[in-house]
Protein backbone atom coordinates (compact mmCIF):
# COMPACT_ATOMS: atom_id res chain seq x y z
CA UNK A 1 0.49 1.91 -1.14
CA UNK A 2 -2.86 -0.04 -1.32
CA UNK A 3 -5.00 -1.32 -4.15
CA UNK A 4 -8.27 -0.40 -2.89
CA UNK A 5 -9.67 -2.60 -5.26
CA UNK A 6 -8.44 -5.79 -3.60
CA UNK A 7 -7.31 -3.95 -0.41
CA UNK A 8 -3.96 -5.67 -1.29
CA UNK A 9 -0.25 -3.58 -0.19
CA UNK A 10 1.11 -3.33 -3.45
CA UNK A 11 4.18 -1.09 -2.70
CA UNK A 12 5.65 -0.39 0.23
CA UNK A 13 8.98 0.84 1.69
CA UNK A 14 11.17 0.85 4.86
CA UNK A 15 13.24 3.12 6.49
CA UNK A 16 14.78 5.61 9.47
CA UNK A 17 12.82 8.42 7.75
CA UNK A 18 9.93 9.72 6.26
CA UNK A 19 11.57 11.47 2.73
CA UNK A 20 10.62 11.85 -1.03
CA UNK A 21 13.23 8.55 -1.65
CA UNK A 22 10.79 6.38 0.62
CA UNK A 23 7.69 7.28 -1.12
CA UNK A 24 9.09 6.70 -4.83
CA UNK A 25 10.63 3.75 -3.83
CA UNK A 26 7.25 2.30 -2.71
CA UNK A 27 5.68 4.13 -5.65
CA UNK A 28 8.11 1.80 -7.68
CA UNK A 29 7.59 -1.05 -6.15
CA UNK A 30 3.53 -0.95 -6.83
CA UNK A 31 4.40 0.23 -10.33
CA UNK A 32 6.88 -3.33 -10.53
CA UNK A 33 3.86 -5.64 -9.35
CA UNK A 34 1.06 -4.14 -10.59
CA UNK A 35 2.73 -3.60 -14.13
CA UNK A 36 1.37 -0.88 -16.35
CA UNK A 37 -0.53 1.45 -13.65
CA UNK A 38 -1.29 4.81 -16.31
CA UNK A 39 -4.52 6.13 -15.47
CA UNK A 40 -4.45 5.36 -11.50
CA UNK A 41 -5.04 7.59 -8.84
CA UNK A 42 -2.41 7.85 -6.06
CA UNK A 43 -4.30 9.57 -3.04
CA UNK A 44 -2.05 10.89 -0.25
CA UNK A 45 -2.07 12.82 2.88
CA UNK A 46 -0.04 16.37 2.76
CA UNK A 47 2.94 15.18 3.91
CA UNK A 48 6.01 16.87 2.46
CA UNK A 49 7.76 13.59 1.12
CA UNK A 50 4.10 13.39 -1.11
CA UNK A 51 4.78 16.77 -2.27
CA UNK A 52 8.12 16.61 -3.29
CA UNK A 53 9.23 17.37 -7.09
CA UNK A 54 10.82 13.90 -6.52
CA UNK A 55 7.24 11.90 -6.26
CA UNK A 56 5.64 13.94 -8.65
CA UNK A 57 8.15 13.42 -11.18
CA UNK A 58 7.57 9.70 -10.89
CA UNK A 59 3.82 10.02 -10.84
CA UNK A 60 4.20 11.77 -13.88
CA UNK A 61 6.35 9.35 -15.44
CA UNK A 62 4.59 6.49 -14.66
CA UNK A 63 0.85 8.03 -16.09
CA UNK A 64 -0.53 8.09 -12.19
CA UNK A 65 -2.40 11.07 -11.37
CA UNK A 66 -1.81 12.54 -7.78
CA UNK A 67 -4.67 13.42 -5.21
CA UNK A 68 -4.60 14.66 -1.65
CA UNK A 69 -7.06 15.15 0.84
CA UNK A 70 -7.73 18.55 2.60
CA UNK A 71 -6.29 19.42 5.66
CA UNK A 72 -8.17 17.97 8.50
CA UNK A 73 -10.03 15.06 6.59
CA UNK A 74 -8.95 12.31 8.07
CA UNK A 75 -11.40 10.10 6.35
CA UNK A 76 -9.70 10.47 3.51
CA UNK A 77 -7.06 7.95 4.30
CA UNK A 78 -9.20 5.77 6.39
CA UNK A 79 -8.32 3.25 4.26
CA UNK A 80 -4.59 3.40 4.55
CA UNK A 81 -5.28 4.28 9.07
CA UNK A 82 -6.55 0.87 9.52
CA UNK A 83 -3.84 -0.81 7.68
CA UNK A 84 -1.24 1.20 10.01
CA UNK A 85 -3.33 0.66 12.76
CA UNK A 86 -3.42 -3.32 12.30
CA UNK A 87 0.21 -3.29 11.41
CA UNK A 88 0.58 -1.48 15.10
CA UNK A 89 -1.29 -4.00 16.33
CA UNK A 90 -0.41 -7.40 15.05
CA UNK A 91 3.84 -6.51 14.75
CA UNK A 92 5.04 -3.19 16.12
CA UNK A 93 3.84 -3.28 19.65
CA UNK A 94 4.08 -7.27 19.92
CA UNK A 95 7.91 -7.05 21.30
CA UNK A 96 11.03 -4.25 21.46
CA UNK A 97 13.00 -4.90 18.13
CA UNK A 98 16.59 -5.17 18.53
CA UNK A 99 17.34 -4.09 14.95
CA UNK A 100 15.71 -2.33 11.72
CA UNK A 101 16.23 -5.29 10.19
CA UNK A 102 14.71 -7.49 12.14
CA UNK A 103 11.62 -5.22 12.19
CA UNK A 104 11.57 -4.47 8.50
CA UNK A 105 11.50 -8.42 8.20
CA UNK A 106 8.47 -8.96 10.44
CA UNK A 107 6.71 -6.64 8.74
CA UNK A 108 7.10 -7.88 4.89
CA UNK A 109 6.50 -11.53 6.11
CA UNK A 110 3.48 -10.01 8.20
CA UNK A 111 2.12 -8.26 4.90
CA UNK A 112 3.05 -10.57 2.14
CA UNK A 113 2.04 -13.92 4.87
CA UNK A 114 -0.51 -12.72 6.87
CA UNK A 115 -2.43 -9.31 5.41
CA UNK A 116 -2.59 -11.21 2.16
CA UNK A 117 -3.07 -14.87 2.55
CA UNK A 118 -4.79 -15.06 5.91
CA UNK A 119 -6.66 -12.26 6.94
CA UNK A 120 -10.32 -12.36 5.53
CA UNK A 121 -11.82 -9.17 4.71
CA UNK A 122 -15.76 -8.27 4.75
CA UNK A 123 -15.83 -5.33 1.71
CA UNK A 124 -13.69 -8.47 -0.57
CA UNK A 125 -17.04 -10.83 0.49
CA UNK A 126 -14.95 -12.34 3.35
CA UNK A 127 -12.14 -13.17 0.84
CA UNK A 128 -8.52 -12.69 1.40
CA UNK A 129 -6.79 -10.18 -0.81
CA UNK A 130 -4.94 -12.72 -3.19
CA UNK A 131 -8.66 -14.48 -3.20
CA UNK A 132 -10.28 -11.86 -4.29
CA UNK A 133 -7.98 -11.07 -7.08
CA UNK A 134 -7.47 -14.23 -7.88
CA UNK A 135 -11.15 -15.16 -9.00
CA UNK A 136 -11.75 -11.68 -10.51
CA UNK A 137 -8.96 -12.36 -12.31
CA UNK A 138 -9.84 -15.52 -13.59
CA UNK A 139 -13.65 -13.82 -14.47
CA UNK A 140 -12.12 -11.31 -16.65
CA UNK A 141 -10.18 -13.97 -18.46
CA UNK A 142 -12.91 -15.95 -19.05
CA UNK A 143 -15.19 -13.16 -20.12
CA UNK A 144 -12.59 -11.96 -22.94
């Protein structure tokens, strides 16, 4: 799931399959970094795992409203594409992974290391993601 805000990953999750567990779990995890999240939007492809009684439950019970796009808009998760398509790029194709584990490690240190910390992004002023929300962080502190 990403901020699109700070374009930062705030909660993601790993596993064989694609099921409503996976996407509450990562629903969770934003909802454990980000702190109190009523009143934001989680947008989502139709995938069944996004439609489950499971996720909405949790939307509901965390005050996040849930949006999908329409069938055949793919431009509504451009956003979220060109994460999975640098993720592709930059750790899943680089070698054959002996183990889930081993991926599922070389992909949180590739997020939390790299997609945060490192990579400089032009829409965040060519900031990192823990840049940018570090100094508008630091201006809404000083302007309360």
């Amino acid at each position: 799931m990403k901020d699109v805000w700070s374009n930062r990953i705030v909660g993601y999750s790993i596993d064989s399959q694609m099921t409503s567990a996976l996407a509450v779990t990562a629903l969770n995890n934003a909802v454990l970094r980000r702190g109190n999240v009523r009143g934001c939007v989680l947008h989502t492809d139709r995938g069944s795992q996004f439609r489950s009684r499971k996720l909405q439950r949790a939307l509901t019970g965390h005050g996040v409203a849930g949006s999908m796009g329409r069938v055949g808009a793919a431009g509504d998760n451009a956003a979220m594409e060109s994460f999975f398509s640098l993720l592709q790029k930059n750790v899943l194709n680089r070698k054959a992974w002996a183990a889930r584990d081993e991926l599922r490690s070389a992909i949180v240190t590739w997020i939390e290391r790299t997609y945060h910390r490192r990579r400089r992004q032009s829409r965040l002023g060519r900031l990192t993601p823990i840049e940018y929300e570090t100094i508008m962080n630091e201006q809404v502190a000083l302007a309360a």
